[in-house]
Protein backbone atom coordinates (compact mmCIF):
# COMPACT_ATOMS: atom_id res chain seq x y z
CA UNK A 1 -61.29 -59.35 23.04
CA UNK A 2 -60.52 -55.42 23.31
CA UNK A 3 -56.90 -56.08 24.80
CA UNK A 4 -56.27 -57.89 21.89
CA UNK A 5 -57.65 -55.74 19.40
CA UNK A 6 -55.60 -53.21 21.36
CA UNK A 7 -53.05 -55.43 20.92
CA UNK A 8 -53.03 -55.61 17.10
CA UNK A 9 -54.06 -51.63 16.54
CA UNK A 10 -50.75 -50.93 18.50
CA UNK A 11 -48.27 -53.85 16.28
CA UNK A 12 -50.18 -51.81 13.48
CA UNK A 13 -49.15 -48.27 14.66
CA UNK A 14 -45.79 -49.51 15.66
CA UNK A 15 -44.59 -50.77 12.18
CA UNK A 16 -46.40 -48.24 10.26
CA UNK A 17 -44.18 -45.61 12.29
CA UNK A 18 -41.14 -48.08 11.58
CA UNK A 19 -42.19 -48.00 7.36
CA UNK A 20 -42.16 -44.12 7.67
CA UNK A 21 -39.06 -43.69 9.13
CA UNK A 22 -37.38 -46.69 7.09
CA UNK A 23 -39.34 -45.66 3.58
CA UNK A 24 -37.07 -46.86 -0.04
CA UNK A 25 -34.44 -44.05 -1.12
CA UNK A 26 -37.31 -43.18 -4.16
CA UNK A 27 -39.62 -42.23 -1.69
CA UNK A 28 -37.84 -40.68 0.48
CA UNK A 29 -36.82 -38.30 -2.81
CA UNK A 30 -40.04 -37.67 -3.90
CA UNK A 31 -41.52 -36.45 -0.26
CA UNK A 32 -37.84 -34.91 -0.36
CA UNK A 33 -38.87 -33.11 -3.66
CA UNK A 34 -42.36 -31.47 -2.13
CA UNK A 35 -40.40 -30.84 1.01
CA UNK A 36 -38.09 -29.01 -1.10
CA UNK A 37 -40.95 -26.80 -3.19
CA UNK A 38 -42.69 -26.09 -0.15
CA UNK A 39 -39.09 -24.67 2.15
CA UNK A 40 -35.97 -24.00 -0.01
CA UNK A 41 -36.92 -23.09 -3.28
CA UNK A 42 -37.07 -19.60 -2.54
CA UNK A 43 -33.79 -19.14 -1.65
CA UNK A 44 -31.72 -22.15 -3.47
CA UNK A 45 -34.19 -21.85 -6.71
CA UNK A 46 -35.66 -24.54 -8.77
CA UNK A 47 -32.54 -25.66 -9.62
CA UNK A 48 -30.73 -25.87 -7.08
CA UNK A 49 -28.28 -23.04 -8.36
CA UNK A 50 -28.75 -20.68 -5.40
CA UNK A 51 -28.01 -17.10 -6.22
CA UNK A 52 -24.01 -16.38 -6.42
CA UNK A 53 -22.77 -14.32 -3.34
CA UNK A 54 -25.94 -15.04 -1.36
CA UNK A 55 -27.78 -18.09 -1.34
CA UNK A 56 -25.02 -21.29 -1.40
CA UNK A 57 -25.70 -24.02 -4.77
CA UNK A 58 -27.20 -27.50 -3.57
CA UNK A 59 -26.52 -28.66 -7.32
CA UNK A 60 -22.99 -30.23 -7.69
CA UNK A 61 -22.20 -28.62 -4.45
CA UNK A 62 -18.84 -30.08 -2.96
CA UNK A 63 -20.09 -28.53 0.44
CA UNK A 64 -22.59 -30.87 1.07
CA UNK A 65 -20.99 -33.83 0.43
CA UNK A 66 -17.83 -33.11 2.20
CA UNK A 67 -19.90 -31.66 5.10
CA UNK A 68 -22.70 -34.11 5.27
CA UNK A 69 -23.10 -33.71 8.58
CA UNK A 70 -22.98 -29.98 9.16
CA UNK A 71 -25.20 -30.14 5.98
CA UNK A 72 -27.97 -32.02 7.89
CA UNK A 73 -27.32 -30.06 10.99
CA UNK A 74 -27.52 -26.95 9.37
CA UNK A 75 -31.56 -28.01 8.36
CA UNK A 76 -31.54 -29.35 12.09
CA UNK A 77 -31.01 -26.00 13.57
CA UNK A 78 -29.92 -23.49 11.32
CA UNK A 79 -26.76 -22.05 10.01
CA UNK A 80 -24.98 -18.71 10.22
CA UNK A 81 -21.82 -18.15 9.59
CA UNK A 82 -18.83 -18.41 6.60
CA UNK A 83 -19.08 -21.17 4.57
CA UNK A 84 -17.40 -21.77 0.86
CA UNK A 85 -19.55 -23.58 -1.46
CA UNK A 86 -17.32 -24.77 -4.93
CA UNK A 87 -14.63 -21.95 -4.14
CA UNK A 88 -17.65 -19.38 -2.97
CA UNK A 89 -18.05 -18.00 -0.04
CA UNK A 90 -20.99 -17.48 1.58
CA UNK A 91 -22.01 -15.50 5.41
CA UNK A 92 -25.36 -15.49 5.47
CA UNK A 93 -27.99 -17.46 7.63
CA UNK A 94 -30.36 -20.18 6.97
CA UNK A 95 -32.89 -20.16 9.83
CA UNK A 96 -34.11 -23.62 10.66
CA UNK A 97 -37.19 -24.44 9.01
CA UNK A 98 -38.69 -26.23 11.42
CA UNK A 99 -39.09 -29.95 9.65
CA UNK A 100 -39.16 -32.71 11.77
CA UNK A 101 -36.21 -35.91 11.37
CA UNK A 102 -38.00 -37.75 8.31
CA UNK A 103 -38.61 -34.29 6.54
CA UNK A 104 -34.97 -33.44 7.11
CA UNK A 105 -33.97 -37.08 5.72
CA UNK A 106 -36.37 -36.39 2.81
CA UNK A 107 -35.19 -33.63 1.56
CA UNK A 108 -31.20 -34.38 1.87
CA UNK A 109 -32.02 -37.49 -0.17
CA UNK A 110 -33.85 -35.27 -2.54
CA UNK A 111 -30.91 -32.62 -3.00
CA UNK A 112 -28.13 -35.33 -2.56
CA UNK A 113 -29.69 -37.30 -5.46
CA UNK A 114 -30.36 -34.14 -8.08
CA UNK A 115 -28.74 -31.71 -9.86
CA UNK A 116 -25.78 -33.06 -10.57
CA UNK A 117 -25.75 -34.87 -7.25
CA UNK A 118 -24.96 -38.19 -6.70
CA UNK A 119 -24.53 -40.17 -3.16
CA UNK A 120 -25.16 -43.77 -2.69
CA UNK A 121 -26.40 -43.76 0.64
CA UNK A 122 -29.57 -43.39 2.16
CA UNK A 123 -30.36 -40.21 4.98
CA UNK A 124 -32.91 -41.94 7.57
CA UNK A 125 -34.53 -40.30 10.36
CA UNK A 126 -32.48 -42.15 12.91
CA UNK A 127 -29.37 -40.44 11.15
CA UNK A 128 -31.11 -37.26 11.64
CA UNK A 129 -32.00 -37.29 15.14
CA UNK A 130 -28.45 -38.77 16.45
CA UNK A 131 -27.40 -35.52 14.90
CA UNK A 132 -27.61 -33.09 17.50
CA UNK A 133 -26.37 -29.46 18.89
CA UNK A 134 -24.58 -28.82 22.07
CA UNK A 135 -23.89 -24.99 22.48
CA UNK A 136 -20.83 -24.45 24.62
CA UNK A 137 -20.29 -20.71 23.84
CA UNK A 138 -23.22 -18.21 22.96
CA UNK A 139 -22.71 -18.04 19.41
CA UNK A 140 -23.78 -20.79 16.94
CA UNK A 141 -21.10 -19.91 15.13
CA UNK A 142 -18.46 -20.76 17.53
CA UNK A 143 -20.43 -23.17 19.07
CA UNK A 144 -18.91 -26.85 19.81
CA UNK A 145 -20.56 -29.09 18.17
CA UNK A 146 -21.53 -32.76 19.66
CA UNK A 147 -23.41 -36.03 20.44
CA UNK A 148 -25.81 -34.91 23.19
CA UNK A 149 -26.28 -37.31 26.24
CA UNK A 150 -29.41 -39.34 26.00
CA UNK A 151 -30.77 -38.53 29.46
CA UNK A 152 -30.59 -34.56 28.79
């Protein structure tokens, strides 16, 4: 009798980790949205304006969806470095936040679906975590960026 309540606790563990990770694109933006007020309001404001010179726009920004990737590595780990925003450029550095792969997916559904913003795609987790950083020279700037191997 207890392996197989073990049994079921553990099916019941397992899919409620696979509904987290897998949640609908509307809640995914609304735990985006408290992500959001809680880690990058400060700096990218309540509108997702930015400040002009400083902090890059997330609203009708051509960066991020040109850059999706670099956009969701740059949560990931960071970013430092030029970048140009809708003809701006911007050298500054976000320090990584330290949100985990569904907070990272949260939030770039919340920014990538506001402000202007439209993408038809859903960010998941799994997206998130095959994103990863391989430095190659000592500055993240310069660094190469890649797929790291799964047994490292």
């Amino acid at each position: 009798m207890k392996i197989l309540i073990g049994i079921v606790g553990l099916f019941i563990l397992i899919q409620g980790t696979w509904i987290y990770q897998n949640k609908p694109l509307e809640q995914s933006i609304t735990d985006g949205e408290e992500i959001y007020l809680d880690f990058c309001i400060q700096c990218h404001l309540d509108n997702g304006e930015g400040v002009s010179g400083v902090f890059p726009p997330l609203a009708k920004s051509d960066y991020l969806i040109n850059n999706l990737e670099m956009s969701i590595r740059g949560l990931k780990y960071g970013l430092s470095g030029p970048i140009v925003v809708n003809g701006e450029q911007y050298n500054g550095i976000m320090q990584n936040q330290g949100l985990d792969d569904v907070e990272i997916a949260d939030v770039m559904n919340y920014i990538l679906n506001n402000w202007g913003n439209e993408f038809n795609q859903v960010i998941t987790a799994e997206q998130v975590d095959n994103i990863c950083l391989l430095y190659t020279s000592p500055s993240p700037r310069d660094a190469t960026l890649s797929r790291m191997p799964s047994s490292a």
